[in-house]
PDB file of N, CA and C in Angstrom:
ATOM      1  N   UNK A   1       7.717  30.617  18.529  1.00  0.00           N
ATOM      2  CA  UNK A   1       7.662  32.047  18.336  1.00  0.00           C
ATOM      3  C   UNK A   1       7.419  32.399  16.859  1.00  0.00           C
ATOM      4  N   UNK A   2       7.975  31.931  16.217  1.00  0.00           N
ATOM      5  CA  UNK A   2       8.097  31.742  14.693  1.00  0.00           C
ATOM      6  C   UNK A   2       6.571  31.327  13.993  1.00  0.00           C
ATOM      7  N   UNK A   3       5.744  30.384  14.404  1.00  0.00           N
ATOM      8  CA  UNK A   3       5.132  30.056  14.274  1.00  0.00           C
ATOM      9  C   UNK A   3       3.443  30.945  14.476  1.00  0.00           C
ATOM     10  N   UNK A   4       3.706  31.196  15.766  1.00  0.00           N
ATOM     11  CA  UNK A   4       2.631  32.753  16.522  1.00  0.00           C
ATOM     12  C   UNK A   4       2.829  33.735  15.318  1.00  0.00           C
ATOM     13  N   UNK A   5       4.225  34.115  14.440  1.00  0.00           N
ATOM     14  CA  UNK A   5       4.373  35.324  14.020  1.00  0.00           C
ATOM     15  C   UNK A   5       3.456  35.090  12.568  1.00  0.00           C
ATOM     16  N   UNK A   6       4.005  33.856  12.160  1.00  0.00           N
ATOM     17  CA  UNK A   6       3.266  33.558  10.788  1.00  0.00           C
ATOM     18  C   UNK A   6       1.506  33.523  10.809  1.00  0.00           C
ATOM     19  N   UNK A   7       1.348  32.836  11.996  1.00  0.00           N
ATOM     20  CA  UNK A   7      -0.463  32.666  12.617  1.00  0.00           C
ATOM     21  C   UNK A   7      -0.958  34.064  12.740  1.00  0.00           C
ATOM     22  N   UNK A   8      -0.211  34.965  12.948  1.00  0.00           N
ATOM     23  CA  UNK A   8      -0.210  36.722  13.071  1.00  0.00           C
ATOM     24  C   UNK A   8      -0.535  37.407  12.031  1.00  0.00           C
ATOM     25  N   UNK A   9       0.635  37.047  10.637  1.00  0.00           N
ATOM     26  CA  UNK A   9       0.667  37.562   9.482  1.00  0.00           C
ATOM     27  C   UNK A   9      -0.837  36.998   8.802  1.00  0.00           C
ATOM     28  N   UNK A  10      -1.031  35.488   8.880  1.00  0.00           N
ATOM     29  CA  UNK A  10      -2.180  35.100   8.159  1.00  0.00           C
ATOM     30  C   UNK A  10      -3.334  35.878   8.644  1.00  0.00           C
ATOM     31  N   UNK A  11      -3.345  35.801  10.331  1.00  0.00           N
ATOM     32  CA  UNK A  11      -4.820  36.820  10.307  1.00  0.00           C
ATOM     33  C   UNK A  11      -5.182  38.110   9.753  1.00  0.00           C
ATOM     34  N   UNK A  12      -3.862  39.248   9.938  1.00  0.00           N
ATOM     35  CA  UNK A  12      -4.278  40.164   9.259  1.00  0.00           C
ATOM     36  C   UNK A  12      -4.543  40.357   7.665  1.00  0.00           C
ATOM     37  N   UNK A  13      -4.727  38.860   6.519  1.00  0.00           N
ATOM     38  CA  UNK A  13      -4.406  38.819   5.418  1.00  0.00           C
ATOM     39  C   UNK A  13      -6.198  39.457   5.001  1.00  0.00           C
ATOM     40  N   UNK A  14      -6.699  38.973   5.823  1.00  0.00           N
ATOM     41  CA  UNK A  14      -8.467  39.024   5.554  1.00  0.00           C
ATOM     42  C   UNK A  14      -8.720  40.054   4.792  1.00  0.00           C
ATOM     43  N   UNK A  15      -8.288  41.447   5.113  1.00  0.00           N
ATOM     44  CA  UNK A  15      -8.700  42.719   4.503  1.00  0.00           C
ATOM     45  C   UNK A  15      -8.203  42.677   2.954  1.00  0.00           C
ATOM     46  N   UNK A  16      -7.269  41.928   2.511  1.00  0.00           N
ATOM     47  CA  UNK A  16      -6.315  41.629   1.218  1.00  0.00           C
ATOM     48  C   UNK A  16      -6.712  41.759   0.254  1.00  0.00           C
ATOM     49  N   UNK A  17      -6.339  42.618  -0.947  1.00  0.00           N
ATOM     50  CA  UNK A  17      -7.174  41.560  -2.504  1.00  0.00           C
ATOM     51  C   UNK A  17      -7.545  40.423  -2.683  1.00  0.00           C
ATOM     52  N   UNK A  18      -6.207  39.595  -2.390  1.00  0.00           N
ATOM     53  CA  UNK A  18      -6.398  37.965  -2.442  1.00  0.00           C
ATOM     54  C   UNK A  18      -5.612  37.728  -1.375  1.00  0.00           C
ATOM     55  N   UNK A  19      -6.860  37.267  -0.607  1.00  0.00           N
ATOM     56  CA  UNK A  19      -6.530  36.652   0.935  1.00  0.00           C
ATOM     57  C   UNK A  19      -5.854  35.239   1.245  1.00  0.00           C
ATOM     58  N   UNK A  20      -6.550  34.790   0.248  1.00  0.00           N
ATOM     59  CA  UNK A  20      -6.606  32.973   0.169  1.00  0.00           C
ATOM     60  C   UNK A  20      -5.235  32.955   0.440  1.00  0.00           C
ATOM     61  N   UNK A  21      -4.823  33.190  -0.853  1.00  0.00           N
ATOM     62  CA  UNK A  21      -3.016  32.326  -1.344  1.00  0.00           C
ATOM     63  C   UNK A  21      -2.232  32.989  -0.237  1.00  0.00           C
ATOM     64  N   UNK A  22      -2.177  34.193   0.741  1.00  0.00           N
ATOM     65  CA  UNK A  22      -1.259  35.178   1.631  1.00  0.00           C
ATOM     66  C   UNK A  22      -1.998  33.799   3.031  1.00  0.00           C
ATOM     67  N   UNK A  23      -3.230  33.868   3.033  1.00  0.00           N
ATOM     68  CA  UNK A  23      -3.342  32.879   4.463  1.00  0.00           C
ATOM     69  C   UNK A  23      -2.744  31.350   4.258  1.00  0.00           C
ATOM     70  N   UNK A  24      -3.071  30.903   3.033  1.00  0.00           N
ATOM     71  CA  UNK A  24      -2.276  29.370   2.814  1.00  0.00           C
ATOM     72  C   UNK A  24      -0.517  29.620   2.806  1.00  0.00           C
ATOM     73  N   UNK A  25       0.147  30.519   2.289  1.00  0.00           N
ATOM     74  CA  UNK A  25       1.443  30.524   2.591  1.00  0.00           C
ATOM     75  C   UNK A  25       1.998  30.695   3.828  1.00  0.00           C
ATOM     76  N   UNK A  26       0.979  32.005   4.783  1.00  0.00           N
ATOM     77  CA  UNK A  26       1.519  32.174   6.168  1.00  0.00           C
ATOM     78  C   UNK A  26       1.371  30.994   7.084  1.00  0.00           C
ATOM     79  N   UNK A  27       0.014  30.277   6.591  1.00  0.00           N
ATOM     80  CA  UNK A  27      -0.578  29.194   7.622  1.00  0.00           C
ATOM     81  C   UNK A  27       0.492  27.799   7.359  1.00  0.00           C
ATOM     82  N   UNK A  28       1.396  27.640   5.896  1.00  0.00           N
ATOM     83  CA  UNK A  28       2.061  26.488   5.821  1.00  0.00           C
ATOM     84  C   UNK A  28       3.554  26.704   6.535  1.00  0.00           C
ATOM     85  N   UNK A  29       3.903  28.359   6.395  1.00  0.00           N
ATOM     86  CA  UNK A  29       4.878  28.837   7.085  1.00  0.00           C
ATOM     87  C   UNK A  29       4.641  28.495   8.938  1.00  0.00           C
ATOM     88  N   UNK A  30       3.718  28.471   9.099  1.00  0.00           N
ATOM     89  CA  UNK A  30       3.032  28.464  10.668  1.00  0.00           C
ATOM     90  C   UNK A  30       3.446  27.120  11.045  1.00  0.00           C
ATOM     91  N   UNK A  31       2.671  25.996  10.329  1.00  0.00           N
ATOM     92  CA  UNK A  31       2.318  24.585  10.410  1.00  0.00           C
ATOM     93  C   UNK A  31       4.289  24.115  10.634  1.00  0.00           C
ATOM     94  N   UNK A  32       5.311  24.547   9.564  1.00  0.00           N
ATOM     95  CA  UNK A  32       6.288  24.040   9.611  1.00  0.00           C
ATOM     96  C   UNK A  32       7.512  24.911  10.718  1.00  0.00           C
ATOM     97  N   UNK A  33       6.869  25.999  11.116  1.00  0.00           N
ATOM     98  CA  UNK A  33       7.501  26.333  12.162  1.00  0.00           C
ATOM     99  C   UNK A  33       7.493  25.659  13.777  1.00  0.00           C
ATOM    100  N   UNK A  34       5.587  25.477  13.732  1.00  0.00           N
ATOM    101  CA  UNK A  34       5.234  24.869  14.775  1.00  0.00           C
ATOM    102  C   UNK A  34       6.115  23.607  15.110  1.00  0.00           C
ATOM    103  N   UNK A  35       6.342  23.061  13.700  1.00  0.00           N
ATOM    104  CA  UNK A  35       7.006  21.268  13.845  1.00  0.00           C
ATOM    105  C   UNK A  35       8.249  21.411  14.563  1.00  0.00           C
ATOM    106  N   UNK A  36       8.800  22.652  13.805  1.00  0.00           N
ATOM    107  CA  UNK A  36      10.659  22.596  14.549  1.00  0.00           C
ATOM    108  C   UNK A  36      10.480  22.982  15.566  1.00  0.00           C
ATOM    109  N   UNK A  37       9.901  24.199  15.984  1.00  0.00           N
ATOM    110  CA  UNK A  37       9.448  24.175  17.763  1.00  0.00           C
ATOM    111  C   UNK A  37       9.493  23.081  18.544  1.00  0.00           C
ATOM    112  N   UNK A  38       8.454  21.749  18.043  1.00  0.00           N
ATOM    113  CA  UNK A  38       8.238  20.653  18.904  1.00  0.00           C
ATOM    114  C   UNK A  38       9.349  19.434  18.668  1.00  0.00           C
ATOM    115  N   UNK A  39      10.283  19.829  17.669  1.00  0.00           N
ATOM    116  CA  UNK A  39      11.038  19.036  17.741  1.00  0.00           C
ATOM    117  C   UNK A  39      11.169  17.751  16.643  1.00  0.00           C
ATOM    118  N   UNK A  40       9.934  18.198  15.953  1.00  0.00           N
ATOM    119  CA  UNK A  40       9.631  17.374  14.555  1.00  0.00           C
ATOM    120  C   UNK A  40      10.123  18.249  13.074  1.00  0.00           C
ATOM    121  N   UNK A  41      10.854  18.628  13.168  1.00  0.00           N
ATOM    122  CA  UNK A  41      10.530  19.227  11.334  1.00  0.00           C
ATOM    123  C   UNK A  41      10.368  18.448  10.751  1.00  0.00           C
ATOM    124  N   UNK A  42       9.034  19.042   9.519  1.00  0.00           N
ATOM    125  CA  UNK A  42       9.142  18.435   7.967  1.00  0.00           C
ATOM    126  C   UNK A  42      10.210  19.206   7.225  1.00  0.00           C
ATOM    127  N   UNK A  43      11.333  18.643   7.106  1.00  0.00           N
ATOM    128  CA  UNK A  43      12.045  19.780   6.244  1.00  0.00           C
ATOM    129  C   UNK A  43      11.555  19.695   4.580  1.00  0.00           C
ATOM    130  N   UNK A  44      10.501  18.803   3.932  1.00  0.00           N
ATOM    131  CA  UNK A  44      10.500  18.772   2.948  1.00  0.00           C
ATOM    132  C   UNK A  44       9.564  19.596   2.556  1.00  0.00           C
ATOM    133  N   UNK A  45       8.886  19.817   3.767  1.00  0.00           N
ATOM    134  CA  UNK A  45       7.487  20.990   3.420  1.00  0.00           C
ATOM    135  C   UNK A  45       7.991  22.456   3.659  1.00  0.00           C
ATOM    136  N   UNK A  46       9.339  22.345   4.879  1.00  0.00           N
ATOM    137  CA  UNK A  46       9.537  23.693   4.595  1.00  0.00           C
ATOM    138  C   UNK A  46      10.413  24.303   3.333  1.00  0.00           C
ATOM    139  N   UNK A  47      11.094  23.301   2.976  1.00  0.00           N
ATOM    140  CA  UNK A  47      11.744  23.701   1.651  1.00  0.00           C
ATOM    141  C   UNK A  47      10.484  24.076   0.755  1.00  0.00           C
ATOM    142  N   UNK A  48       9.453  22.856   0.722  1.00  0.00           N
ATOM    143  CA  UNK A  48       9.022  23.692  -0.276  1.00  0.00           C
ATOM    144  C   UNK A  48       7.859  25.029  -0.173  1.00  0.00           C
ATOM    145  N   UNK A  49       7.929  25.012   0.964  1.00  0.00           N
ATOM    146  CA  UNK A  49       7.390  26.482   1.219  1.00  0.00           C
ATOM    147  C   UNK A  49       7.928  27.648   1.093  1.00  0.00           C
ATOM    148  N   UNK A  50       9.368  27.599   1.309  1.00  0.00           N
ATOM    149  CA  UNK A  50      10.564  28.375   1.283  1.00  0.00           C
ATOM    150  C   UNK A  50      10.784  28.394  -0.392  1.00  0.00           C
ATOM    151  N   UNK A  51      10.737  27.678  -1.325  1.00  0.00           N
ATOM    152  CA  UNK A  51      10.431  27.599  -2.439  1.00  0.00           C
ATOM    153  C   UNK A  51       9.791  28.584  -3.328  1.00  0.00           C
ATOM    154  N   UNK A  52       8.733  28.272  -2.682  1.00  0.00           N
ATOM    155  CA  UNK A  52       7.197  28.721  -3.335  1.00  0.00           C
ATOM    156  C   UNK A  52       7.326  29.997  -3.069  1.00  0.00           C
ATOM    157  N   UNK A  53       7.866  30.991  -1.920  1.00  0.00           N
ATOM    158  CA  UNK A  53       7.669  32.227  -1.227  1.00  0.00           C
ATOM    159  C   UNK A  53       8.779  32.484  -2.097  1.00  0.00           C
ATOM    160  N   UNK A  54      10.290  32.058  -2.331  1.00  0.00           N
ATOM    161  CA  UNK A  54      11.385  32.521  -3.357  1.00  0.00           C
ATOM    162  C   UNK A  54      10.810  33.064  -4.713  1.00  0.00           C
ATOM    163  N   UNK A  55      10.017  32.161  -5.284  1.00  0.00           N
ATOM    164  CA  UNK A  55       9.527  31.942  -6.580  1.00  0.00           C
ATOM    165  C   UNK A  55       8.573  33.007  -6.602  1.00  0.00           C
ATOM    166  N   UNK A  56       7.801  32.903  -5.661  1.00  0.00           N
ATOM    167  CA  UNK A  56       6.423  34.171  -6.020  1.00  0.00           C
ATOM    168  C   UNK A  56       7.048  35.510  -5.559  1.00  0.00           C
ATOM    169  N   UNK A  57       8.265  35.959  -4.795  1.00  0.00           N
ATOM    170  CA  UNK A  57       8.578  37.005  -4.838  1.00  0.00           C
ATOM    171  C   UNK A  57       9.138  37.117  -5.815  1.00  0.00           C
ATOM    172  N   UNK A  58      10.360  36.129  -6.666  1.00  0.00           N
ATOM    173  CA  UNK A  58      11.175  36.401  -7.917  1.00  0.00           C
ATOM    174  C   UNK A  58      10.300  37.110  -8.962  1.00  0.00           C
ATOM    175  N   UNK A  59       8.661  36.660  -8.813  1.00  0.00           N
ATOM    176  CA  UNK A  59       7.622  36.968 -10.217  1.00  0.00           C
ATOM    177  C   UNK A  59       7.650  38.309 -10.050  1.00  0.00           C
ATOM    178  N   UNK A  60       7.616  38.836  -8.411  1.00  0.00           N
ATOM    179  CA  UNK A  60       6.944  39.673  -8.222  1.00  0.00           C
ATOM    180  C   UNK A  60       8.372  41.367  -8.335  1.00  0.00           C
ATOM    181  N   UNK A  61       9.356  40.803  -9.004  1.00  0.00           N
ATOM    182  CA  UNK A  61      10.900  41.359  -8.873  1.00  0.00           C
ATOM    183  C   UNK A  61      10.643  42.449 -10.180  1.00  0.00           C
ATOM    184  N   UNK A  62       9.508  42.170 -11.076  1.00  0.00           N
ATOM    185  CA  UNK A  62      10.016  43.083 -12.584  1.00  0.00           C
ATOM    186  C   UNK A  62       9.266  44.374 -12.218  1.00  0.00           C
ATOM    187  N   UNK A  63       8.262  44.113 -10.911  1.00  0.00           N
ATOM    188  CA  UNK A  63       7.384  45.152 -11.148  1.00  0.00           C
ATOM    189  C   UNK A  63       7.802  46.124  -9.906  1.00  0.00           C
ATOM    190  N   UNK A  64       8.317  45.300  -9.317  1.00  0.00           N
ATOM    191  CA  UNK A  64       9.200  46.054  -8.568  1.00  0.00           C
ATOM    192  C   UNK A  64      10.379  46.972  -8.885  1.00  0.00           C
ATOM    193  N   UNK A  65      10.893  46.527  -9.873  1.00  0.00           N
ATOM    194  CA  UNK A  65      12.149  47.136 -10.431  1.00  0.00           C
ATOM    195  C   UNK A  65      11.669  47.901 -11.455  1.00  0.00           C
ATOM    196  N   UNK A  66      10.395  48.004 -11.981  1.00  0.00           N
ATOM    197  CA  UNK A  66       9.845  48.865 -12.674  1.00  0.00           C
ATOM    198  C   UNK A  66       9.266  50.053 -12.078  1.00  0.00           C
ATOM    199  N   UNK A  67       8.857  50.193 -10.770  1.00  0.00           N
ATOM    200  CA  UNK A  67       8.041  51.023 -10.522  1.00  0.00           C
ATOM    201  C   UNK A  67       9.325  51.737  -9.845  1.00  0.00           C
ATOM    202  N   UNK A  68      10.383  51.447  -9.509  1.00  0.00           N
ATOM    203  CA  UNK A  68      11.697  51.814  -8.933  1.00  0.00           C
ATOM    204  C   UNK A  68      11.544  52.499  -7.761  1.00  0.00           C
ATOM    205  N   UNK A  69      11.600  53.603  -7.432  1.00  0.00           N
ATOM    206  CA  UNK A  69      11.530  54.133  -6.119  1.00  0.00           C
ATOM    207  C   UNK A  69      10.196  54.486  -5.739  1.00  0.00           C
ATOM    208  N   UNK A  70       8.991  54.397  -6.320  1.00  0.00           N
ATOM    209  CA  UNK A  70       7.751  54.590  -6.435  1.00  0.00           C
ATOM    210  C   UNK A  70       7.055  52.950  -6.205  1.00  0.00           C
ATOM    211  N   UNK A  71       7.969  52.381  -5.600  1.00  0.00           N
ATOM    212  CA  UNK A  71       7.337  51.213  -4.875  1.00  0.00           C
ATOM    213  C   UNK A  71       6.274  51.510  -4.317  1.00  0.00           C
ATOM    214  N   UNK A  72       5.082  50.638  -4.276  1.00  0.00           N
ATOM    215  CA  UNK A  72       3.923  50.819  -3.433  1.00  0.00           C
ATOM    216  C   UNK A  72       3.859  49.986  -2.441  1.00  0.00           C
ATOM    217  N   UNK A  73       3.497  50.358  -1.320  1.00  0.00           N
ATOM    218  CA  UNK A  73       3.432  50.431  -0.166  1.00  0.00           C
ATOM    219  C   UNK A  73       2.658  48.368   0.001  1.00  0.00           C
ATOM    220  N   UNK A  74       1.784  47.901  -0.874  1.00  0.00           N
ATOM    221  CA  UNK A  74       1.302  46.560  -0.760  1.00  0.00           C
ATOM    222  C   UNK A  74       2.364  46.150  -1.197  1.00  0.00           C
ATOM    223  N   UNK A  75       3.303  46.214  -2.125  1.00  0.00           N
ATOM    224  CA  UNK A  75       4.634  45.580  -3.344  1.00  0.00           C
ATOM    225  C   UNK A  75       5.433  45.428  -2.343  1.00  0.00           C
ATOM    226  N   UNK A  76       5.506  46.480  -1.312  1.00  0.00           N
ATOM    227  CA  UNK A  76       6.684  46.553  -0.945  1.00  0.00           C
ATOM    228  C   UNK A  76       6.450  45.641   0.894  1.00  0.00           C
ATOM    229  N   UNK A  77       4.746  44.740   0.935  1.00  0.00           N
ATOM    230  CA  UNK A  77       4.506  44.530   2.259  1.00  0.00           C
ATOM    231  C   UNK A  77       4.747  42.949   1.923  1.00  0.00           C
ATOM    232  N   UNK A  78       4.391  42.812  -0.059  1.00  0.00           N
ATOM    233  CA  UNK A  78       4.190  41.231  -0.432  1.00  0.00           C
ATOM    234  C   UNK A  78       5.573  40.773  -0.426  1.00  0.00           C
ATOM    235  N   UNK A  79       6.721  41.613  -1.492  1.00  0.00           N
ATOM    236  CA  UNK A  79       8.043  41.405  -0.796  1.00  0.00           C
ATOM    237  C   UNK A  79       8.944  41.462   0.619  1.00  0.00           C
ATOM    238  N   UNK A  80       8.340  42.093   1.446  1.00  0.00           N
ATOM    239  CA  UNK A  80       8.769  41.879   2.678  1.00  0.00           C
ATOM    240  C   UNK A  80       8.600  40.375   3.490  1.00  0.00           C
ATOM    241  N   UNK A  81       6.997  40.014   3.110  1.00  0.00           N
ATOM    242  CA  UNK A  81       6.720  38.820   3.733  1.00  0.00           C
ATOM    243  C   UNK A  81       6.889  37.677   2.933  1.00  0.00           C
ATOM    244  N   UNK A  82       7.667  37.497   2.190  1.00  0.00           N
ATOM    245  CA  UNK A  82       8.223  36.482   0.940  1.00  0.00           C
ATOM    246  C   UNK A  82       9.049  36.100   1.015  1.00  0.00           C
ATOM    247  N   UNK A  83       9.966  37.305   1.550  1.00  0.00           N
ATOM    248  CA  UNK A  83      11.546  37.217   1.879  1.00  0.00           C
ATOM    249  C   UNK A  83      11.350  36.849   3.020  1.00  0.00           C
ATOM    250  N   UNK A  84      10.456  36.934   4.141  1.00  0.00           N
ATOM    251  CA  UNK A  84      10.534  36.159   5.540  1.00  0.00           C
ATOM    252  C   UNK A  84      10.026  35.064   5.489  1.00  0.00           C
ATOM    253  N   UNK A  85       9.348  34.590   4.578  1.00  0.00           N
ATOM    254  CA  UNK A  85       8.894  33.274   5.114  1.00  0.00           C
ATOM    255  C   UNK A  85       9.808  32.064   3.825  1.00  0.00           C
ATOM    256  N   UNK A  86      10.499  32.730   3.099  1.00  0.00           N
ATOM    257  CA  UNK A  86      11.047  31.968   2.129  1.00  0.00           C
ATOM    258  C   UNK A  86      12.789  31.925   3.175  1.00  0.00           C
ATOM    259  N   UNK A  87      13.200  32.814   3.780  1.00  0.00           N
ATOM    260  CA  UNK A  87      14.477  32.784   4.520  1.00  0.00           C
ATOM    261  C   UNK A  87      14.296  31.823   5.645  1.00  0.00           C
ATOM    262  N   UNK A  88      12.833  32.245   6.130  1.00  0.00           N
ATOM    263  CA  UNK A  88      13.188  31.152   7.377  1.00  0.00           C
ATOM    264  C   UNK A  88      13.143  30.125   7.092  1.00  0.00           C
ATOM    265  N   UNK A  89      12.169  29.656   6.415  1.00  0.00           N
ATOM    266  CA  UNK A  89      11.536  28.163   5.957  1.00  0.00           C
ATOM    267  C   UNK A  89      13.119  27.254   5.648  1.00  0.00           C
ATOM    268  N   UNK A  90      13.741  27.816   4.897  1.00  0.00           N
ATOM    269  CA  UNK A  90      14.958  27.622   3.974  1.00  0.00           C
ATOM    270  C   UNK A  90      15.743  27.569   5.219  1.00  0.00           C
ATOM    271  N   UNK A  91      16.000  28.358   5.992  1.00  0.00           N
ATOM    272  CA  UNK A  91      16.994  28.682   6.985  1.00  0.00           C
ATOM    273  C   UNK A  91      16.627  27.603   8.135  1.00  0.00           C
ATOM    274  N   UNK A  92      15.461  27.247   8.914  1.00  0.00           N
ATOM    275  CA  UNK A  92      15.208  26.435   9.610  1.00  0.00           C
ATOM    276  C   UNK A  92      15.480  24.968   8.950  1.00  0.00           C
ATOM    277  N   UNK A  93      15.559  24.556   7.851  1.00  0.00           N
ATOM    278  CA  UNK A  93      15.560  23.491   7.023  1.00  0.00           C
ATOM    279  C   UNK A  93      17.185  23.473   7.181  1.00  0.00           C
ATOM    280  N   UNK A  94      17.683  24.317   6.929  1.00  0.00           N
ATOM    281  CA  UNK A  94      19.218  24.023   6.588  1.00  0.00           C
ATOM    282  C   UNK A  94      19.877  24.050   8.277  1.00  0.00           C
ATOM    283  N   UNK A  95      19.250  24.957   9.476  1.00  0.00           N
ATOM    284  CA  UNK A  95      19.894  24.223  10.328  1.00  0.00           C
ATOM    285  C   UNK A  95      19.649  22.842  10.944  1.00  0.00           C
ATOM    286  N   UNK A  96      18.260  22.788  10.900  1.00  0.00           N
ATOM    287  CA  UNK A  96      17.811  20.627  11.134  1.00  0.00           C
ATOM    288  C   UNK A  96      18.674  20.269  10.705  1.00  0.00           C
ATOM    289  N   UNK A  97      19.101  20.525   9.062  1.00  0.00           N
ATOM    290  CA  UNK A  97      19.852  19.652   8.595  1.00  0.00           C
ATOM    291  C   UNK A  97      21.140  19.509   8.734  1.00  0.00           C
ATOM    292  N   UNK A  98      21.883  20.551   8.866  1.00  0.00           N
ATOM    293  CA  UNK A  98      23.495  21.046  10.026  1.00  0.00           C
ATOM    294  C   UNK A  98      23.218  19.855  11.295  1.00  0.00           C
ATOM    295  N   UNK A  99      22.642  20.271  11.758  1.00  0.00           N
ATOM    296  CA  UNK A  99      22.068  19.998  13.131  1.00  0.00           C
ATOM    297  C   UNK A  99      21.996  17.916  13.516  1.00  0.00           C
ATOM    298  N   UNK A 100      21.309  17.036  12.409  1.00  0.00           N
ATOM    299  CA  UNK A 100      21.446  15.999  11.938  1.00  0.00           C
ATOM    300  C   UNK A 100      22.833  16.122  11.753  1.00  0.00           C
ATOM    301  N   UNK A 101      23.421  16.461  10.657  1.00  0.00           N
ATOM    302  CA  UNK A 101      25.067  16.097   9.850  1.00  0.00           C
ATOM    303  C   UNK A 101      25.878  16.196  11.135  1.00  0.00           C
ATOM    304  N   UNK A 102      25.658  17.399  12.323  1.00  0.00           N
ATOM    305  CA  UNK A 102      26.844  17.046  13.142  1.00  0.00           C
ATOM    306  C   UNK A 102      26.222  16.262  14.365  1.00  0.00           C
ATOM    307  N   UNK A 103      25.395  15.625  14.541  1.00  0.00           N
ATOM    308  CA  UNK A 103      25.306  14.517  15.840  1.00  0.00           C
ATOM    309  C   UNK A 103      25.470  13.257  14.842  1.00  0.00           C
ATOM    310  N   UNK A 104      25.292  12.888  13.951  1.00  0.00           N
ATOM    311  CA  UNK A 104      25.915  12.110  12.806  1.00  0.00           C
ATOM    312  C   UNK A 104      27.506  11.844  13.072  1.00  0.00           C
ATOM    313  N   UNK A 105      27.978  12.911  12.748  1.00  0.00           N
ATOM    314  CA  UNK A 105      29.447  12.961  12.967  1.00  0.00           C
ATOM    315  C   UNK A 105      30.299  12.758  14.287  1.00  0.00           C
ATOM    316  N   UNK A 106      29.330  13.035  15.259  1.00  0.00           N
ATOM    317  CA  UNK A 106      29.527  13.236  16.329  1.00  0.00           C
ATOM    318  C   UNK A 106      29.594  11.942  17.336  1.00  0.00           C
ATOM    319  N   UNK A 107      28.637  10.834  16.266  1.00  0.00           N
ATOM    320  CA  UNK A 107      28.464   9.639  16.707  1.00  0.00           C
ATOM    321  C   UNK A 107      29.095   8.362  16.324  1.00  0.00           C
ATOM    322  N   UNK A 108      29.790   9.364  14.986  1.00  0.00           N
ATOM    323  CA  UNK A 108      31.015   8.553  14.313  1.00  0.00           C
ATOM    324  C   UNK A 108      31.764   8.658  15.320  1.00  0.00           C
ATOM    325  N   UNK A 109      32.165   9.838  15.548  1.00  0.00           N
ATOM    326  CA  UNK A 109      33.571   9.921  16.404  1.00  0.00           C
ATOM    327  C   UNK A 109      33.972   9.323  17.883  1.00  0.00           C
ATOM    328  N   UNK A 110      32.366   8.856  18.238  1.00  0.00           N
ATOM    329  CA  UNK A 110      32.369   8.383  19.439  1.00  0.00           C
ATOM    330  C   UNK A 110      32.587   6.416  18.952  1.00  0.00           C
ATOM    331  N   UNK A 111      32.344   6.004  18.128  1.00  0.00           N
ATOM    332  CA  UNK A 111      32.052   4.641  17.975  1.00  0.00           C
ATOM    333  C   UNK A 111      33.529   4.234  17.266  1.00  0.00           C
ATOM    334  N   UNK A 112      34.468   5.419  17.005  1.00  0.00           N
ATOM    335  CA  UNK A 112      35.472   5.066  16.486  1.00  0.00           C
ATOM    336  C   UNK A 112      36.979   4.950  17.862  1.00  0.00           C
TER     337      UNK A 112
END
């Protein structure tokens, strides 16, 4: 589902200033959603996708806080989708990894 939404966001990027870098972030957001769907995560790609989307919204924080309530309407569509694909990426990564730590534990407790 996760994956459809990001494949969603990248298509409508076309009309964009700069299309490129909005379709390569949605499409890597896509690629590492698809994996946890099937049961594979890369968690190292979604961290660092989740990364990269933290970081380019943080740049994008002075001009935001400058223009203050006179946010514009693109500022306010690039931070929206920054914060979603940097939460999930991050968030799907950290439950795999929950997710590992307790059948881990789980397999201690059985062998003990």
């Amino acid at each position: 589902m996760a994956a459809a939404g990001f494949l969603a966001c990248a298509g409508v990027q076309f009309n964009d200033p700069d299309p490129v870098r909005w379709v390569l972030l949605y499409g890597a957001a896509a690629v590492t959603a698809l994996a946890v769907t099937v049961g594979r995560p890369i968690w190292v790609a979604s961290l660092g996708v989740g990364a990269i989307a933290a970081v380019w919204g943080m740049s994008l924080l002075p001009s935001f806080i400058a223009e203050g309530a006179v946010v514009t309407e693109e500022l306010g569509r690039e931070l929206g989708g920054l914060a979603l694909v940097s939460g999930w990426s991050t968030g799907s990564c950290a439950w795999w990894l929950r997710r590992r730590l307790r059948s881990g534990l789980d397999r201690a407790k059985e062998e003990h």
